[in-house]
C-alpha atoms as a PDB file:
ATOM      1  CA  UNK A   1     -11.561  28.860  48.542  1.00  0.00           C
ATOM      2  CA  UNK A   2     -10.184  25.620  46.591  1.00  0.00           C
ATOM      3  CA  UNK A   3     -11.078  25.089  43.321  1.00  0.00           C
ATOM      4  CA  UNK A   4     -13.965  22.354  42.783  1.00  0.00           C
ATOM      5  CA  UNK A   5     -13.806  22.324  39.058  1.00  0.00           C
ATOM      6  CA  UNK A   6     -12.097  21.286  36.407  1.00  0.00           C
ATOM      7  CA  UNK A   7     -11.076  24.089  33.072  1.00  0.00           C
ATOM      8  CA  UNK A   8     -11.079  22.997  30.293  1.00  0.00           C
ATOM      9  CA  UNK A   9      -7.690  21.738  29.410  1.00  0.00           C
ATOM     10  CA  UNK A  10      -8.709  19.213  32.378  1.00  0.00           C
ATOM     11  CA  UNK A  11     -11.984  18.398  31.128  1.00  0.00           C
ATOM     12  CA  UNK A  12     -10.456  17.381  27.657  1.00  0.00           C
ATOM     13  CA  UNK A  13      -7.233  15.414  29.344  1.00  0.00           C
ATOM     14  CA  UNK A  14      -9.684  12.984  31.891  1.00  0.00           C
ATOM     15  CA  UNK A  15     -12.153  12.059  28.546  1.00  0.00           C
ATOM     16  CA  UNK A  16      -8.834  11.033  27.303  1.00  0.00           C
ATOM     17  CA  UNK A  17      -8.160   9.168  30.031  1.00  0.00           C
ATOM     18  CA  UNK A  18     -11.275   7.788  29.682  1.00  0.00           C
ATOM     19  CA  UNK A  19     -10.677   6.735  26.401  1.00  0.00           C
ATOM     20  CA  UNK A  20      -7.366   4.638  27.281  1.00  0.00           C
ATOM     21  CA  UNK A  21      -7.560   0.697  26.188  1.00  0.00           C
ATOM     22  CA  UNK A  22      -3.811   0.555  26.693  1.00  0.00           C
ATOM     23  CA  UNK A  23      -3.061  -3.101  25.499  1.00  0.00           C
ATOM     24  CA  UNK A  24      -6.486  -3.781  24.876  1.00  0.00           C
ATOM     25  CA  UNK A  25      -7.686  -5.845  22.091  1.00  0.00           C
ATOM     26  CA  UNK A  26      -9.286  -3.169  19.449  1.00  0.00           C
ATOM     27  CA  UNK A  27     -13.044  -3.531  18.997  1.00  0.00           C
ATOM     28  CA  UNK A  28     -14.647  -1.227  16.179  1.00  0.00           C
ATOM     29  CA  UNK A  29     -17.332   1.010  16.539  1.00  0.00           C
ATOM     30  CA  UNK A  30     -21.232  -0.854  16.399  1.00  0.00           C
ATOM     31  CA  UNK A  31     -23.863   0.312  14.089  1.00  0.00           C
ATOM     32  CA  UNK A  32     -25.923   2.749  15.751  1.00  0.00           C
ATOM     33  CA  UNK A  33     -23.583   4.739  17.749  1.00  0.00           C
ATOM     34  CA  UNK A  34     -23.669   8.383  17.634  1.00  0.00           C
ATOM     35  CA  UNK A  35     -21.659   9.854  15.040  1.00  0.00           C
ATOM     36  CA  UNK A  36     -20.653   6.165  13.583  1.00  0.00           C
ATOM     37  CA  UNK A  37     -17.314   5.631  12.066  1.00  0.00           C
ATOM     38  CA  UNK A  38     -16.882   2.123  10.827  1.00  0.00           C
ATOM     39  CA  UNK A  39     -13.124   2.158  10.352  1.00  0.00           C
ATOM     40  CA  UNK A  40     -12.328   4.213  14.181  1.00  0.00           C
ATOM     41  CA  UNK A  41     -11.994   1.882  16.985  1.00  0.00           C
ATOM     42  CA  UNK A  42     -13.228   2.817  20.790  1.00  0.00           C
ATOM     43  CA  UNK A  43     -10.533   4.213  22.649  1.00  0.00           C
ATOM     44  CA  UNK A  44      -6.927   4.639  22.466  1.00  0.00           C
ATOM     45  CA  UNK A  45      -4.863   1.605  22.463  1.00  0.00           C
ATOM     46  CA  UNK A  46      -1.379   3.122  22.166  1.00  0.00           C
ATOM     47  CA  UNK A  47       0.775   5.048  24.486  1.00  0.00           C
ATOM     48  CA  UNK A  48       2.389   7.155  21.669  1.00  0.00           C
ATOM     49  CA  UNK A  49      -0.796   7.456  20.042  1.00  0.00           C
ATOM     50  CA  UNK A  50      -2.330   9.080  23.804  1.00  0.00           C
ATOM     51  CA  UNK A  51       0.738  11.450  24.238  1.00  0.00           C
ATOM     52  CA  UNK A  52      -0.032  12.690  20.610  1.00  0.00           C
ATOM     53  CA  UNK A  53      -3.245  13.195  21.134  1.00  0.00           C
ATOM     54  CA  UNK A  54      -2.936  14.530  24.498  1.00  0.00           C
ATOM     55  CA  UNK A  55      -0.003  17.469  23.123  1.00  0.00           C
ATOM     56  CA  UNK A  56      -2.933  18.586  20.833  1.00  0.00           C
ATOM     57  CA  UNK A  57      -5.832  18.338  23.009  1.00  0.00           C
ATOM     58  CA  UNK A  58      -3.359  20.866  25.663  1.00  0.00           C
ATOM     59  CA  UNK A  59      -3.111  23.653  22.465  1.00  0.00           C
ATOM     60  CA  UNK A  60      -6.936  23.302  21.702  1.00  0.00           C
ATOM     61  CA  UNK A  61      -7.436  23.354  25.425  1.00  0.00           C
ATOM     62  CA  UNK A  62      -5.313  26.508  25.765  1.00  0.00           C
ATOM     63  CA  UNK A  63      -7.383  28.337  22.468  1.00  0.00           C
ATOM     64  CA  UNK A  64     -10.945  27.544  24.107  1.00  0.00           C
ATOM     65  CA  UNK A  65      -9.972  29.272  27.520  1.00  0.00           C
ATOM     66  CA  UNK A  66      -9.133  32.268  25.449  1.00  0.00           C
ATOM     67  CA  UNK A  67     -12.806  31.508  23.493  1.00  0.00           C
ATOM     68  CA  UNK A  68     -14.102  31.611  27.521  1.00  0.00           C
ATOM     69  CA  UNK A  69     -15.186  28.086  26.893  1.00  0.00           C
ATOM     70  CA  UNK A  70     -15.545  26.214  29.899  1.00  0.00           C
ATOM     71  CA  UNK A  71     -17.118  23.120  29.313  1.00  0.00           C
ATOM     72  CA  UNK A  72     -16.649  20.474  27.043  1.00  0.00           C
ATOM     73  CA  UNK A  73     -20.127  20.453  26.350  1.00  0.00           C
ATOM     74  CA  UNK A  74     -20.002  23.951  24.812  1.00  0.00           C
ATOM     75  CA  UNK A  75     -17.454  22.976  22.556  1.00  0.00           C
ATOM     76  CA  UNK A  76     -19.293  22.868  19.223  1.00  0.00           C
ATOM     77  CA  UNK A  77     -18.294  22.677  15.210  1.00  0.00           C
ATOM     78  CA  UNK A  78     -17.421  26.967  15.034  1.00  0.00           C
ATOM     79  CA  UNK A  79     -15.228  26.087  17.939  1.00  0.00           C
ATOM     80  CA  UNK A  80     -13.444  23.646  15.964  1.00  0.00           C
ATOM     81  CA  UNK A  81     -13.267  25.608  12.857  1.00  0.00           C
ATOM     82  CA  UNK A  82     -11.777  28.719  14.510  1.00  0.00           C
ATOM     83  CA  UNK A  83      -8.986  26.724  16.095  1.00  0.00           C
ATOM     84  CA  UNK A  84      -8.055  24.970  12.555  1.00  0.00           C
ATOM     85  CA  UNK A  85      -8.161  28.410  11.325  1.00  0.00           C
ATOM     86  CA  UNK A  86      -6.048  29.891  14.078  1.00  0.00           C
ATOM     87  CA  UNK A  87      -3.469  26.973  12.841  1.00  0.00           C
ATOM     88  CA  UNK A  88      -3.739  27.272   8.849  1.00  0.00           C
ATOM     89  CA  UNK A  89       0.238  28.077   8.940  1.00  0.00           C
ATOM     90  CA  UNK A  90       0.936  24.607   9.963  1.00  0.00           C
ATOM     91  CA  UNK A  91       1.137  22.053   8.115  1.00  0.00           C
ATOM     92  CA  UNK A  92      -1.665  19.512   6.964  1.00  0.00           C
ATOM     93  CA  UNK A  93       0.214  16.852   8.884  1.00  0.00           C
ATOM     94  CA  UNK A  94      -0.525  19.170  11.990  1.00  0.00           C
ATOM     95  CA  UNK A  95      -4.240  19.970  11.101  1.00  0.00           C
ATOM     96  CA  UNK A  96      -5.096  16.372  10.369  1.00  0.00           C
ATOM     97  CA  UNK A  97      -3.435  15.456  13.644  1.00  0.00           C
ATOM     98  CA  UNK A  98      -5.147  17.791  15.656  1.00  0.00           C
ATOM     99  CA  UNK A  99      -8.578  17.206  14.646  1.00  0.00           C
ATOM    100  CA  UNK A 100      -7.735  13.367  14.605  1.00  0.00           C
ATOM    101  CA  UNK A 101      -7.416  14.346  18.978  1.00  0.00           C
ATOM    102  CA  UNK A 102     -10.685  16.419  18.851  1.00  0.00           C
ATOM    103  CA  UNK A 103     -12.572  13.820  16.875  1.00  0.00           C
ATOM    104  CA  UNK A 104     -11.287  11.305  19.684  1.00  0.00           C
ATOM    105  CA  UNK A 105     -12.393  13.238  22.477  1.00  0.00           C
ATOM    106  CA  UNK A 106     -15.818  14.729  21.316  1.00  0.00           C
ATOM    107  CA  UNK A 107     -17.035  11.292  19.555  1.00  0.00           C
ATOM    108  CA  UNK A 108     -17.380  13.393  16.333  1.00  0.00           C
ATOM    109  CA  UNK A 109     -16.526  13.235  12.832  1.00  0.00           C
ATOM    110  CA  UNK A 110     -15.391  16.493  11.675  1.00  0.00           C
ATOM    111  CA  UNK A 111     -12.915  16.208   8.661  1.00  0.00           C
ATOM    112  CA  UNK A 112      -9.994  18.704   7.352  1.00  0.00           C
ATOM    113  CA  UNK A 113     -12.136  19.442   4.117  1.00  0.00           C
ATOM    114  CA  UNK A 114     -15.033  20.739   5.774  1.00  0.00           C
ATOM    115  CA  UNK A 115     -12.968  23.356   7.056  1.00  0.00           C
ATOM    116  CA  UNK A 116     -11.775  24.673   4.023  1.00  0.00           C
ATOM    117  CA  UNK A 117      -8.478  22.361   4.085  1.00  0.00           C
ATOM    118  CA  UNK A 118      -7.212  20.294   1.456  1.00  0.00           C
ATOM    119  CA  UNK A 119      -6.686  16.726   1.133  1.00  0.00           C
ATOM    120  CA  UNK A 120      -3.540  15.577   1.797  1.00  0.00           C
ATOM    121  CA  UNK A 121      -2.444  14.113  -1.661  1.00  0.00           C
ATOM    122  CA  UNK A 122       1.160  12.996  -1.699  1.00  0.00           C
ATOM    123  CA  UNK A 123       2.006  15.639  -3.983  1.00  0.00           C
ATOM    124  CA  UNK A 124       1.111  17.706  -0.696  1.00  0.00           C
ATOM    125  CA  UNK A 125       3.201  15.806   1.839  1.00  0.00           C
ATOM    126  CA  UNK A 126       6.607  16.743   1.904  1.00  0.00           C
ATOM    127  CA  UNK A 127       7.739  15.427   5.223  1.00  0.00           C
ATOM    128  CA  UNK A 128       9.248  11.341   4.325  1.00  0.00           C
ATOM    129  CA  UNK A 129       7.299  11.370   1.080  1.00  0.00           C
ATOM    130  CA  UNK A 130      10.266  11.342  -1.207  1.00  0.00           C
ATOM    131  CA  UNK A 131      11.333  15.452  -1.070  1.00  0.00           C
ATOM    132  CA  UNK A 132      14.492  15.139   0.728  1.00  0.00           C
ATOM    133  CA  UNK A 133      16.056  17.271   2.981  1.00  0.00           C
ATOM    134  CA  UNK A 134      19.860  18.527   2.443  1.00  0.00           C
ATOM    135  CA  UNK A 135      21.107  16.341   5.288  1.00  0.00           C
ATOM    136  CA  UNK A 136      19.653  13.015   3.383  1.00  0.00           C
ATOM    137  CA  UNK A 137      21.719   9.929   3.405  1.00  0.00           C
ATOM    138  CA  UNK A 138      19.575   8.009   1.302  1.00  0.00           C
ATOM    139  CA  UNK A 139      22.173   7.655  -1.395  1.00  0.00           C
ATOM    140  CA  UNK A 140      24.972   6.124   1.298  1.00  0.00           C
ATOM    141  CA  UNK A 141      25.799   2.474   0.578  1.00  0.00           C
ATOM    142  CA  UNK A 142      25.491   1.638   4.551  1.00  0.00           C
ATOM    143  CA  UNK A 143      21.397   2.496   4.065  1.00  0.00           C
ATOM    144  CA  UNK A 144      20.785   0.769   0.554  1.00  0.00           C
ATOM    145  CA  UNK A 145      20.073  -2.800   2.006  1.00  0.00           C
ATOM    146  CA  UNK A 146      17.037  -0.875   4.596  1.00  0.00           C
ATOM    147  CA  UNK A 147      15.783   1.138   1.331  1.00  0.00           C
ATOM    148  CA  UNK A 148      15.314  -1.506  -0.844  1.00  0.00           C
ATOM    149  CA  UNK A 149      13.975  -3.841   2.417  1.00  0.00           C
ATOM    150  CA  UNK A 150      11.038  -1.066   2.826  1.00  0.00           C
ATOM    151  CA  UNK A 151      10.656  -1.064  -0.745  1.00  0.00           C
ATOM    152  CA  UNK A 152      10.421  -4.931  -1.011  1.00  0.00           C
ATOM    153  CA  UNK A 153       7.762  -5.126   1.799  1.00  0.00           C
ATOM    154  CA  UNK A 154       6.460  -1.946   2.393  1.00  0.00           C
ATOM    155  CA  UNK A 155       7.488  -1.867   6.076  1.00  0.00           C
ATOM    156  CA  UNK A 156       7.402   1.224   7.935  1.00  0.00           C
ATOM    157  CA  UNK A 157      10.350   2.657   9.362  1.00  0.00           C
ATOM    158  CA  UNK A 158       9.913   0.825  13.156  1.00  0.00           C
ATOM    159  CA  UNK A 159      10.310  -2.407  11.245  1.00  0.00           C
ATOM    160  CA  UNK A 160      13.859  -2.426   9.038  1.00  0.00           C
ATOM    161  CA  UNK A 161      16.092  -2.829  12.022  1.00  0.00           C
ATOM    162  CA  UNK A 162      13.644  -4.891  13.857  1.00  0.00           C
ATOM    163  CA  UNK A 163      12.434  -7.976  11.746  1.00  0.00           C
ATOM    164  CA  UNK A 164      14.265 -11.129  11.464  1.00  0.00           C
ATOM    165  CA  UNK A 165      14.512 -13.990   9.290  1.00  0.00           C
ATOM    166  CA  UNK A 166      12.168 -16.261  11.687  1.00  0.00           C
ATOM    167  CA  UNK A 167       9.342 -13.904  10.055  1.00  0.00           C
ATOM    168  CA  UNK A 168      10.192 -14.171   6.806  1.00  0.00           C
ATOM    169  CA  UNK A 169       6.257 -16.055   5.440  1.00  0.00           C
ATOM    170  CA  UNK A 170       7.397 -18.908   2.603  1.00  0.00           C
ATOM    171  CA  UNK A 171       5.073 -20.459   0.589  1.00  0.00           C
ATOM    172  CA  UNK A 172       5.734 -24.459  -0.415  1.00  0.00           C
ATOM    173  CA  UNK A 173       8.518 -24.357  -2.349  1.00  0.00           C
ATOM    174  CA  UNK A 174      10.578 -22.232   0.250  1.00  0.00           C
ATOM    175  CA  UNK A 175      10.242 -18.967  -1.837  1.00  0.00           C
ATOM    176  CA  UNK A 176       9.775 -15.856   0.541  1.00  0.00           C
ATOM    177  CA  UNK A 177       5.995 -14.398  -0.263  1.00  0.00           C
ATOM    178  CA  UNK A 178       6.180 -11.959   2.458  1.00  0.00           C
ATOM    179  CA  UNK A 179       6.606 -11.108   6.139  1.00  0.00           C
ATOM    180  CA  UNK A 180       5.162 -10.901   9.610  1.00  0.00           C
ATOM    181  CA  UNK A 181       5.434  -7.685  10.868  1.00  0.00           C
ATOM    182  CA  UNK A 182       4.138  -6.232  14.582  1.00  0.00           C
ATOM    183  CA  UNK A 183       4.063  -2.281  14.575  1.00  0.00           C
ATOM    184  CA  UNK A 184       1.597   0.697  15.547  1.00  0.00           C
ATOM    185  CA  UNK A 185       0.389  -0.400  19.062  1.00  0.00           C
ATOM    186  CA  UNK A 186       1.454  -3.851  19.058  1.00  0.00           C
ATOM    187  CA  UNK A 187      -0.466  -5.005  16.195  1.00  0.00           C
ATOM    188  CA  UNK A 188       0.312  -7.881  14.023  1.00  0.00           C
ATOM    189  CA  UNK A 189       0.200  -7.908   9.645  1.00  0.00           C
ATOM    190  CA  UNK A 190       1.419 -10.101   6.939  1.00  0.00           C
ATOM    191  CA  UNK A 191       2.154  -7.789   4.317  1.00  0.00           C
ATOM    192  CA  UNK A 192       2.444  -9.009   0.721  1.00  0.00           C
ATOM    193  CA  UNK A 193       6.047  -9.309  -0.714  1.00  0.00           C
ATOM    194  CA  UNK A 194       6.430  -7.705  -4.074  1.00  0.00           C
ATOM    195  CA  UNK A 195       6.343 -10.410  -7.174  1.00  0.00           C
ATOM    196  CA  UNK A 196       9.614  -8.922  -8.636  1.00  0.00           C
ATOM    197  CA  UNK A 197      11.515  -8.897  -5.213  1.00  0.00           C
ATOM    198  CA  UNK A 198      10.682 -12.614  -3.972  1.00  0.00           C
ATOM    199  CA  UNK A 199      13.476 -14.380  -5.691  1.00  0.00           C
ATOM    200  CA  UNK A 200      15.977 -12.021  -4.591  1.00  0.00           C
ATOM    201  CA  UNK A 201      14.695 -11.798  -0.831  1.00  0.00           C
ATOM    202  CA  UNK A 202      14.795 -15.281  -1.024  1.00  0.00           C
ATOM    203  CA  UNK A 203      18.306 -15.401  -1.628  1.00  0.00           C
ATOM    204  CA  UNK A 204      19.221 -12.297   0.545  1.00  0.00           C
ATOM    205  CA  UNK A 205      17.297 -14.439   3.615  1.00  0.00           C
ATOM    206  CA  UNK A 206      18.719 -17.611   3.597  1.00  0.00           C
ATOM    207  CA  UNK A 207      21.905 -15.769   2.889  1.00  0.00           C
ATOM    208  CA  UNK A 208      21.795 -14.055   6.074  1.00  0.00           C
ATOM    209  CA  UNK A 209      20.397 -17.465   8.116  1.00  0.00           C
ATOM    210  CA  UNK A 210      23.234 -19.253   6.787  1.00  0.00           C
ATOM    211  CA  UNK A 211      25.839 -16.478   8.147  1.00  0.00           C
ATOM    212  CA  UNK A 212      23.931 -15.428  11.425  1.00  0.00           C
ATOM    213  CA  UNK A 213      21.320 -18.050  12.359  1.00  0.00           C
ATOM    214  CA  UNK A 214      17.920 -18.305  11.489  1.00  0.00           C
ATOM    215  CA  UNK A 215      16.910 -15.468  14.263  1.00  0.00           C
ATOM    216  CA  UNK A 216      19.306 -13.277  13.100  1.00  0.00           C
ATOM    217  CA  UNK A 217      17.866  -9.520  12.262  1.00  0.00           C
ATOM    218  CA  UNK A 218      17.540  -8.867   8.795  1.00  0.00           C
ATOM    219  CA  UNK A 219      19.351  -5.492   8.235  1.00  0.00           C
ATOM    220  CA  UNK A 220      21.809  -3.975  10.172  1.00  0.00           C
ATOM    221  CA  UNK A 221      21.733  -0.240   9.659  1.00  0.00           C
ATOM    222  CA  UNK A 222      19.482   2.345   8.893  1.00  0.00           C
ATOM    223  CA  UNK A 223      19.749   6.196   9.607  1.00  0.00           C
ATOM    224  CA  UNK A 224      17.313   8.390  10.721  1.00  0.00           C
ATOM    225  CA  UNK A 225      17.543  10.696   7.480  1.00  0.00           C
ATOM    226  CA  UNK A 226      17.521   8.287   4.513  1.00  0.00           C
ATOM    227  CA  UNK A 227      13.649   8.639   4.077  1.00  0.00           C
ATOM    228  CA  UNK A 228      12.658   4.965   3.937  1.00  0.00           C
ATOM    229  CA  UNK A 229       9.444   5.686   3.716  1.00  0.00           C
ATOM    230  CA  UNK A 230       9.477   7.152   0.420  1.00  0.00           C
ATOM    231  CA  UNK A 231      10.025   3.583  -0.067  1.00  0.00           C
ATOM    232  CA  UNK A 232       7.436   2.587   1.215  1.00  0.00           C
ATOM    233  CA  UNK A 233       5.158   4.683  -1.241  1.00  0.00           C
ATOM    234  CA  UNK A 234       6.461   2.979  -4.275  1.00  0.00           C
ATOM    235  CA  UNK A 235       6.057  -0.085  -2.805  1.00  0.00           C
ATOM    236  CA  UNK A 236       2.291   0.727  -2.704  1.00  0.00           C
ATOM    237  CA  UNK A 237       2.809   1.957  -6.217  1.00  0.00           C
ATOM    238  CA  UNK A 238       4.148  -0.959  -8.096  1.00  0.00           C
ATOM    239  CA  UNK A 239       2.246  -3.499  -6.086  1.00  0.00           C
ATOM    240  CA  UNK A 240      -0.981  -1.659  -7.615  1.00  0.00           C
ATOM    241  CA  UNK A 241       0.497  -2.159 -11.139  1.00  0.00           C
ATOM    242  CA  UNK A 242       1.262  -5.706 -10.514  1.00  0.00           C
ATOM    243  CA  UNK A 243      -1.965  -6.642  -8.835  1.00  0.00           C
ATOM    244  CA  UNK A 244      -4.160  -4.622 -11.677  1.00  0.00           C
ATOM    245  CA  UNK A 245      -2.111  -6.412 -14.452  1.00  0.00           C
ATOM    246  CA  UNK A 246      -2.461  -9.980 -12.447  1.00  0.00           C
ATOM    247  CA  UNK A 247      -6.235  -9.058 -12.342  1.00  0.00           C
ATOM    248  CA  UNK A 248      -6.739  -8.392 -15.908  1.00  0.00           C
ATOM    249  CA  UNK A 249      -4.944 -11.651 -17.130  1.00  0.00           C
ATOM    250  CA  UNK A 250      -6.917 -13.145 -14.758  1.00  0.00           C
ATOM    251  CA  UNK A 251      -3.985 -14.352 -12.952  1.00  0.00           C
ATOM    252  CA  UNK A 252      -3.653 -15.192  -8.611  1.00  0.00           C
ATOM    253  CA  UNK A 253      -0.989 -12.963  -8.120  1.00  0.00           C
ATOM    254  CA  UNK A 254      -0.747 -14.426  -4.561  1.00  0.00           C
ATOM    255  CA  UNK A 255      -0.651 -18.245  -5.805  1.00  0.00           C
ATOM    256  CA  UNK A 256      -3.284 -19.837  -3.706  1.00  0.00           C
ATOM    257  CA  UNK A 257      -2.252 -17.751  -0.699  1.00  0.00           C
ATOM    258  CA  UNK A 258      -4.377 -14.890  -0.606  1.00  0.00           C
ATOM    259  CA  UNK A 259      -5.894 -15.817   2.546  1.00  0.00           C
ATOM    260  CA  UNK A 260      -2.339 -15.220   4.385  1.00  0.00           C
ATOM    261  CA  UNK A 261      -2.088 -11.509   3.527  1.00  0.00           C
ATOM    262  CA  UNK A 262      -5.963 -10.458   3.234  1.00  0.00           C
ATOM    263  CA  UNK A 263      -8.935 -10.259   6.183  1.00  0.00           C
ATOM    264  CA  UNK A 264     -11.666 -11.377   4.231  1.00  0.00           C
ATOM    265  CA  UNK A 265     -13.605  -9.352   7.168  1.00  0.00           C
ATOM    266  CA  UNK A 266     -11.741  -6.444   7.161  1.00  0.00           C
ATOM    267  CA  UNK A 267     -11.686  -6.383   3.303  1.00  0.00           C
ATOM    268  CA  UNK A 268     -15.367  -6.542   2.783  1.00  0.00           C
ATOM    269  CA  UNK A 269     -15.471  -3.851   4.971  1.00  0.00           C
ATOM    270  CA  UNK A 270     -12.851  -1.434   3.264  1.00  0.00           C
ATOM    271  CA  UNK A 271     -14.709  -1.913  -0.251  1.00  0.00           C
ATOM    272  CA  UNK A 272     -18.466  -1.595   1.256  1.00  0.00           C
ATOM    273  CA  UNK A 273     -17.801   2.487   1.616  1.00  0.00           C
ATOM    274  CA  UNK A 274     -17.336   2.481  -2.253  1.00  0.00           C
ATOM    275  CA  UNK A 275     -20.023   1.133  -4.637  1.00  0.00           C
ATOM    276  CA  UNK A 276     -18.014   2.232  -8.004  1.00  0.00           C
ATOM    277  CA  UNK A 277     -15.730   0.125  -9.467  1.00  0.00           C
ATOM    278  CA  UNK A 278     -13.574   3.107  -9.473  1.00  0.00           C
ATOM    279  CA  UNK A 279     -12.055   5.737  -7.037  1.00  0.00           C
ATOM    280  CA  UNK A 280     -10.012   8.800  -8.580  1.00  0.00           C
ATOM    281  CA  UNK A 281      -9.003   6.389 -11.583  1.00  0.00           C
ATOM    282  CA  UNK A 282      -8.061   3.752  -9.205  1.00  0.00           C
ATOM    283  CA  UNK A 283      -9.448   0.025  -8.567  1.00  0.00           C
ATOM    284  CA  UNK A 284     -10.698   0.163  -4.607  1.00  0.00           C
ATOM    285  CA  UNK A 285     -10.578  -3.651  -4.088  1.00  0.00           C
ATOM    286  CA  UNK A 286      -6.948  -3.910  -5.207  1.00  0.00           C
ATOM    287  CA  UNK A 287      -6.410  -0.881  -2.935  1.00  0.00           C
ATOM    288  CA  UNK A 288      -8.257  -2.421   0.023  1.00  0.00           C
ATOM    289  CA  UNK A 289      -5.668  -5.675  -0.445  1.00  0.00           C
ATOM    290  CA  UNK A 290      -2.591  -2.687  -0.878  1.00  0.00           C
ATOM    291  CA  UNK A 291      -3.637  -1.206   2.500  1.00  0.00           C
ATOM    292  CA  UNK A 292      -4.119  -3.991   4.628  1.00  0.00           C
ATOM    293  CA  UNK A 293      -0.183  -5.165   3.436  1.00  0.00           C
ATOM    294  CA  UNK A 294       0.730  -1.347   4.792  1.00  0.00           C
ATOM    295  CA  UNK A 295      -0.867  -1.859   7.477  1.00  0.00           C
ATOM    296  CA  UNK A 296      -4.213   0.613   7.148  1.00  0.00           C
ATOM    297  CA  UNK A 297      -7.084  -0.809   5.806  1.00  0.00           C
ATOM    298  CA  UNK A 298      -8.123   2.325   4.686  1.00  0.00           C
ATOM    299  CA  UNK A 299      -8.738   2.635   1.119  1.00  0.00           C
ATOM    300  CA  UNK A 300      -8.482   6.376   0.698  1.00  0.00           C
ATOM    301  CA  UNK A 301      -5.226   6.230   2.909  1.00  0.00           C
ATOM    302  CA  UNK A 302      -3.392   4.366   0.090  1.00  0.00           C
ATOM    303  CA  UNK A 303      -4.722   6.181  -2.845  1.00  0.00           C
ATOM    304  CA  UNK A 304      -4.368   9.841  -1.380  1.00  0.00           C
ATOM    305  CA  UNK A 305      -1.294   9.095   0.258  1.00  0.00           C
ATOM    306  CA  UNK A 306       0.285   6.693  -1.947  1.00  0.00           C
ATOM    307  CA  UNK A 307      -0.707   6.358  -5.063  1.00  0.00           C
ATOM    308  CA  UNK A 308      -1.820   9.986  -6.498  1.00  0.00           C
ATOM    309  CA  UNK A 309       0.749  12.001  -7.889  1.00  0.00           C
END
């Protein structure tokens, strides 16, 4: 007799399919939906995102046939919680990525913490968040120009060897303020150049157009193991200091061209989750400008990840 139904590693791998908005334009979640997220889109929108989600969804697959679960529908929150649990050797990278696939699939909202797990502070995180491995070549002169480009603009690692001068953002005098950058599934950011670098990536830019052309790429070599993105944290770090020091002078630290690096829309969004003019000792409107130049707009993104020691 052929089989006429799907287990549950199938069940879990067609609602992902479901889910797929493969070069889709993202639309957020709408007031009123069960189990309402305001900062977690519909669907999945990236391939590498999918094939994530789809290695973890396969191991939580594999634990529920050993639970005898058979339907998605009897997957509930102990379910969950004794998978984490079977996992708590791993790594909160791991856990967090896991339950970001289960969340996906189910429509839920279960979080790490709930589970007994805790928050991933960047103290915590010691994959690319500055504890380097014996086999770093961060100190090599070949990767100094990449480490100090990630620092300058707080570019992830997909961008160093990528971006070229043509999206270098100038403001009217011809100074570099920042750059265009397209990343995680395609999408497009202007993220805020830091105050102290602009002078020097000014000169470092039109240095290289002269030479090269003014689509030439921007930096020419970057390895694999010289932890740019440990860069990229104090990046996030002294534009915090710089912004909260700008604020309290009452200075425009972006010169009239805020609008260029900041949603208004997505901003007033970020800071309506927080009604205190402080989170953990930090400012969440100067965060919510910080994480929309990484390329989050997440507020407790940048200050867990980032900013906490």
């Amino acid at each position: 007799m052929s089989r006429n139904k799907e287990n549950i590693k199938m069940q879990l791998n067609r609602r992902l399919n479901e889910l797929l908005r493969i070069r889709q334009k993202k639309q957020k979640e709408t007031k009123g939906t069960p189990n309402y997220n305001p900062s977690r889109s519909e669907g999945v929108h990236s391939v590498s995102c999918a094939d994530t989600y789809r290695k973890s969804l396969n191991t939580f697959g594999e634990y529920c046939k050993t639970q005898n679960i058979r339907s998605i529908d009897q997957i509930d929150e102990k379910v969950v919680e004794g998978f984490l649990q079977s996992r708590r050797n791993l790594s909160g990278h791991t856990i967090s990525k896991d339950l970001s696939a289960i969340n996906k699939v189910l429509g839920s909202n279960y979080t790490p913490s709930q589970f007994g797990f805790a928050k991933r502070t960047a103290d915590k995180i010691v994959h690319n968040r500055g504890i380097l491995t014996a086999n770093s070549t961060a100190h090599l002169d070949r990767n100094q120009a990449a480490l100090w480009f990630a620092y300058s603009t707080g570019c992830r690692r997909s961008s160093i060897l990528t971006t070229t001068a043509d999206k270098a953002i100038r403001d009217e005098h011809g100074t570099v303020i920042g750059f265009e950058f397209r990343e995680k599934g395609g999408r497009c950011r202007n993220a805020f150049l830091l105050p102290s670098e602009q002078a020097k990536m000014t000169a470092y830019v039109d240095g290289r157009i002269a030479a090269l052309g003014a689509n030439c790429r921007l930096i020419d070599s970057c390895d694999s193991s010289c932890n740019p993105h440990f860069q990229r944290g104090l990046y996030a770090q002294e534009l915090y200091q710089e912004m909260k020091a700008a604020k309290d002078d009452g200075r425009d630290i972006y010169n009239g061209h805020r609008d260029i690096f900041v949603n208004r829309e997505l901003y007033e969004r970020a800071v309506s989750r927080y009604k205190s003019d402080t989170v953990c000792g930090y400012n969440p409107r100067i965060c919510a400008e910080i994480s929309q130049s990484l390329g989050h707009n997440r507020i407790s993104v940048v200050i867990d990840s980032y900013l906490r020691k």
